[in-house]
C-alpha atoms as a PDB file:
ATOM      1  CA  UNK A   1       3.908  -6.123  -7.207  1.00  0.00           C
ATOM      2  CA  UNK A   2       6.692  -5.784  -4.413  1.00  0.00           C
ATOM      3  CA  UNK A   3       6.260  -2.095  -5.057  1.00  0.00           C
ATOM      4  CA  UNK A   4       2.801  -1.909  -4.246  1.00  0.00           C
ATOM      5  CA  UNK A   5       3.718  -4.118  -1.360  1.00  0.00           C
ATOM      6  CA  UNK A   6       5.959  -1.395   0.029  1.00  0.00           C
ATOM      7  CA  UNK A   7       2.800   0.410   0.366  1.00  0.00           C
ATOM      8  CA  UNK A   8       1.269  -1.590   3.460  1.00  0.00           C
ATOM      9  CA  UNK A   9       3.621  -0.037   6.441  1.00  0.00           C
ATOM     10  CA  UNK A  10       2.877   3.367   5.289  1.00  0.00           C
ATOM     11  CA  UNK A  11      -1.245   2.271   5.049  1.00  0.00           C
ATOM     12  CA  UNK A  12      -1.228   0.548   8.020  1.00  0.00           C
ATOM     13  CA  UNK A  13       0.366   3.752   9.789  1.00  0.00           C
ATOM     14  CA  UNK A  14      -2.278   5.917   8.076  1.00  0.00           C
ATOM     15  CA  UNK A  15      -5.589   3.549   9.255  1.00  0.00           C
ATOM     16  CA  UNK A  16      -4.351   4.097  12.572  1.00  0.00           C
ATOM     17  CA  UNK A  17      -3.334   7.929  12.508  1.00  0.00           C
ATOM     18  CA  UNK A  18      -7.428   7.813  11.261  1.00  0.00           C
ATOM     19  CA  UNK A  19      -8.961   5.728  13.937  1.00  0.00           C
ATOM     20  CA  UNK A  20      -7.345   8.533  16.619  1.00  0.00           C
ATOM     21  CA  UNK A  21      -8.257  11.601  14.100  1.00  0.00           C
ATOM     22  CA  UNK A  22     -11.825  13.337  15.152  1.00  0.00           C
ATOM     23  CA  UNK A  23     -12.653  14.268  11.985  1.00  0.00           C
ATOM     24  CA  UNK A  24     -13.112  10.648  10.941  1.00  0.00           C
ATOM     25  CA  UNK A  25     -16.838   9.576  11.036  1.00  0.00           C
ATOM     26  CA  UNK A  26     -17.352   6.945  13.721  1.00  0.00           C
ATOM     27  CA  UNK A  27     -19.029   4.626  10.819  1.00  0.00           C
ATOM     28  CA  UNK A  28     -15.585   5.109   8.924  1.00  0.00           C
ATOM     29  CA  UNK A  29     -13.371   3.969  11.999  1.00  0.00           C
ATOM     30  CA  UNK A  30     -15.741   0.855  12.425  1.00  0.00           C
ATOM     31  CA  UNK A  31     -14.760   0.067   8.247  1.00  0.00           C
ATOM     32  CA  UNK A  32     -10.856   1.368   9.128  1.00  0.00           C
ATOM     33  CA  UNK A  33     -10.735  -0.936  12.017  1.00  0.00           C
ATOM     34  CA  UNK A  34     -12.408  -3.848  10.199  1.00  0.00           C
ATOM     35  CA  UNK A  35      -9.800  -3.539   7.522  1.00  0.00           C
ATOM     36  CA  UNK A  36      -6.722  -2.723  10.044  1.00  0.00           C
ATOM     37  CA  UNK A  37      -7.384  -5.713  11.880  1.00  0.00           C
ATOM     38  CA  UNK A  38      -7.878  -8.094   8.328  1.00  0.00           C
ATOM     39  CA  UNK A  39      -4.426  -6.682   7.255  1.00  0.00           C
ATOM     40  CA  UNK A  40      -2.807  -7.702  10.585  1.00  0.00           C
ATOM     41  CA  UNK A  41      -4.712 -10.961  11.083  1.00  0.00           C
ATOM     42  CA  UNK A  42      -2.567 -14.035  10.620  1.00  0.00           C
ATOM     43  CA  UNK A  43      -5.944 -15.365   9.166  1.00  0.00           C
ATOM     44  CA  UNK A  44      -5.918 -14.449   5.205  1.00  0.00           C
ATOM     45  CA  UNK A  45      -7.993 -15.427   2.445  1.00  0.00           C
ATOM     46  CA  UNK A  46      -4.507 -16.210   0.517  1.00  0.00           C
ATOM     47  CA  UNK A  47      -1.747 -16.794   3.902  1.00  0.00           C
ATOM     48  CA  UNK A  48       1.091 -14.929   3.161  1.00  0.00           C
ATOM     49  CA  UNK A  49       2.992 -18.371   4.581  1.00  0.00           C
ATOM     50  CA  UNK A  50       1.047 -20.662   1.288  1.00  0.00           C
ATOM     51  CA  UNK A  51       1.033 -17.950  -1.359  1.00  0.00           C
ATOM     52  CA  UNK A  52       4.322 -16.213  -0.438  1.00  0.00           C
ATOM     53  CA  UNK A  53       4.109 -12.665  -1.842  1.00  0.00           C
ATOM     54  CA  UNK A  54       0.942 -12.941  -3.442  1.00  0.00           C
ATOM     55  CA  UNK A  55      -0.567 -12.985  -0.067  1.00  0.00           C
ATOM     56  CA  UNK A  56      -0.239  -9.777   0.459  1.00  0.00           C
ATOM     57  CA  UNK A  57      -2.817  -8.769  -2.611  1.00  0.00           C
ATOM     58  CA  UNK A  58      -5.648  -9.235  -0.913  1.00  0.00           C
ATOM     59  CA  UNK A  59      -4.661  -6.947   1.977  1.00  0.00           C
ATOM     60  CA  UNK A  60      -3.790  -4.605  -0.468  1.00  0.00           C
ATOM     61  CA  UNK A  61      -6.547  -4.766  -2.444  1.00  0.00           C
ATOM     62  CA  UNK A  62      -8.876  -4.536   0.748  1.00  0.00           C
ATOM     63  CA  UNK A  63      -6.778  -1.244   1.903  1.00  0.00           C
ATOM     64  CA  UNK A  64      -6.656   0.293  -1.447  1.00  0.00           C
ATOM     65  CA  UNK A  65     -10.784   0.187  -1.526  1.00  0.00           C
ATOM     66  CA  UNK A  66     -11.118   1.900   2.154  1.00  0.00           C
ATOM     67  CA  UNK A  67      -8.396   4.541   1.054  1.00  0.00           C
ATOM     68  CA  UNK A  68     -10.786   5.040  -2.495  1.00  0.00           C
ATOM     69  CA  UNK A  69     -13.701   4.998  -0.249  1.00  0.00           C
ATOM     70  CA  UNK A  70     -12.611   6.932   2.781  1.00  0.00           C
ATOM     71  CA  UNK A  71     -10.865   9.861  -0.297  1.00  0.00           C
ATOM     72  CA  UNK A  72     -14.809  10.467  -1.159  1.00  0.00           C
ATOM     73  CA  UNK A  73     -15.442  12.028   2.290  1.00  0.00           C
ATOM     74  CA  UNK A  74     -13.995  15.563   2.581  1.00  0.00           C
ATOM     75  CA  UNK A  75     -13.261  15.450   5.394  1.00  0.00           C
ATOM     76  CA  UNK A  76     -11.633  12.401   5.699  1.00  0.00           C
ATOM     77  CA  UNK A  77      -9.565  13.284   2.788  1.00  0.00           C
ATOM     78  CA  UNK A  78      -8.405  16.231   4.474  1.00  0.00           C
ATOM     79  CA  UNK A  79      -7.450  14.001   7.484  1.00  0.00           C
ATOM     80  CA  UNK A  80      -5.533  11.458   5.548  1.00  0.00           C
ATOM     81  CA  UNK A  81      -3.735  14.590   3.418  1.00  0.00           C
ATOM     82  CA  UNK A  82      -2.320  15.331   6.526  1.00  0.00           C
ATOM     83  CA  UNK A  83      -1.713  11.790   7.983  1.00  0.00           C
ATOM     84  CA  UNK A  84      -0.268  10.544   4.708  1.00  0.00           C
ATOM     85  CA  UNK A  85       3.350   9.908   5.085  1.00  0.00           C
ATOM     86  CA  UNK A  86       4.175   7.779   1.959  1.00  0.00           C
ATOM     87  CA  UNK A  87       4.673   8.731  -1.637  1.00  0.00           C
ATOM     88  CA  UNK A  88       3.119  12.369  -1.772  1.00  0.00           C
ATOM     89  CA  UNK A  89       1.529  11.600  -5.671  1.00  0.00           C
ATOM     90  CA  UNK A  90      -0.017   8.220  -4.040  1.00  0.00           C
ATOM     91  CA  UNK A  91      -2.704  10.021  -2.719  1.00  0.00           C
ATOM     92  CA  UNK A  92      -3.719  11.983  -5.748  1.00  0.00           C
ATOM     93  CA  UNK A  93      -3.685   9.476  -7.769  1.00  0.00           C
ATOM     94  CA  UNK A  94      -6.676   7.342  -5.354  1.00  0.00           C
ATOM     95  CA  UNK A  95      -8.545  10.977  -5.629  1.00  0.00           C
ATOM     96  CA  UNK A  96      -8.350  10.875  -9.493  1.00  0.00           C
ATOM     97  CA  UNK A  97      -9.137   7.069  -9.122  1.00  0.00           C
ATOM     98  CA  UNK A  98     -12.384   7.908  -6.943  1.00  0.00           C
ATOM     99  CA  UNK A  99     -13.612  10.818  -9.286  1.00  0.00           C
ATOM    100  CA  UNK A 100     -13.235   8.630 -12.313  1.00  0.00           C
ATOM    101  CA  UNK A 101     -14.934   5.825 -10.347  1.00  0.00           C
ATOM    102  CA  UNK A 102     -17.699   8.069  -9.427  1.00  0.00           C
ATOM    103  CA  UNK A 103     -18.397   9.012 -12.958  1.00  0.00           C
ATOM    104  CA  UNK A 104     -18.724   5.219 -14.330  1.00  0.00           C
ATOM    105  CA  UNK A 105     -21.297   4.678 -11.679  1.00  0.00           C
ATOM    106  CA  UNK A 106     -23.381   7.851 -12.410  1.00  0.00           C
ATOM    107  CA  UNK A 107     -23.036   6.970 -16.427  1.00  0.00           C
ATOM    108  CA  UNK A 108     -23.355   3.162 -16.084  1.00  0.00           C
ATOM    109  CA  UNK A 109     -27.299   3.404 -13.653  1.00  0.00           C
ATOM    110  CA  UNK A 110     -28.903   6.562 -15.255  1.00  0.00           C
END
């Protein structure tokens, strides 16, 4: 878990490299920002002061959906390609996450 938790600087920088980035949709930097500002809030669903370093989860887990979500959008996956400045095989990896994702839901409602 502390490794995904490593994650959240180099998320955090990304949301906001987004939210300046043209490309981005102005319906996706409304969603960003929502999520930015969750992340940063000292008001959690689990405080990181009660629940220690499982308090982080659910700002990872909220982050991890926008990045699955945002990945879906060309154009936005081009932007955060070139934003990205983490682990270079994180971001493939949410890609191949959002494809497989995309085929449950197209086999699980025909």
């Amino acid at each position: 878990m502390m490794l995904f938790a490593l994650l959240l600087p180099d998320l955090v920088r990304l949301m906001i490299k987004l939210l300046e980035d043209a490309r981005v949709s102005l319906f996706d930097k409304i969603f960003i920002a929502g999520v930015l500002l969750y992340v940063i809030s000292p008001i959690d669903f689990l405080p990181e002061i009660l629940a220690g370093p499982f308090g982080i989860v659910e700002d990872l887990l909220l982050a991890g959906i926008m990045l699955v979500r945002l990945v879906g959008n060309p154009s936005n996956a081009e932007a955060i390609q070139e934003h990205w400045n983490g682990d270079p095989e994180i971001i493939p990896k949410i890609q191949r996450l959002n494809q497989h994702f995309k085929r449950f839901l197209t086999r699980r409602f025909r």
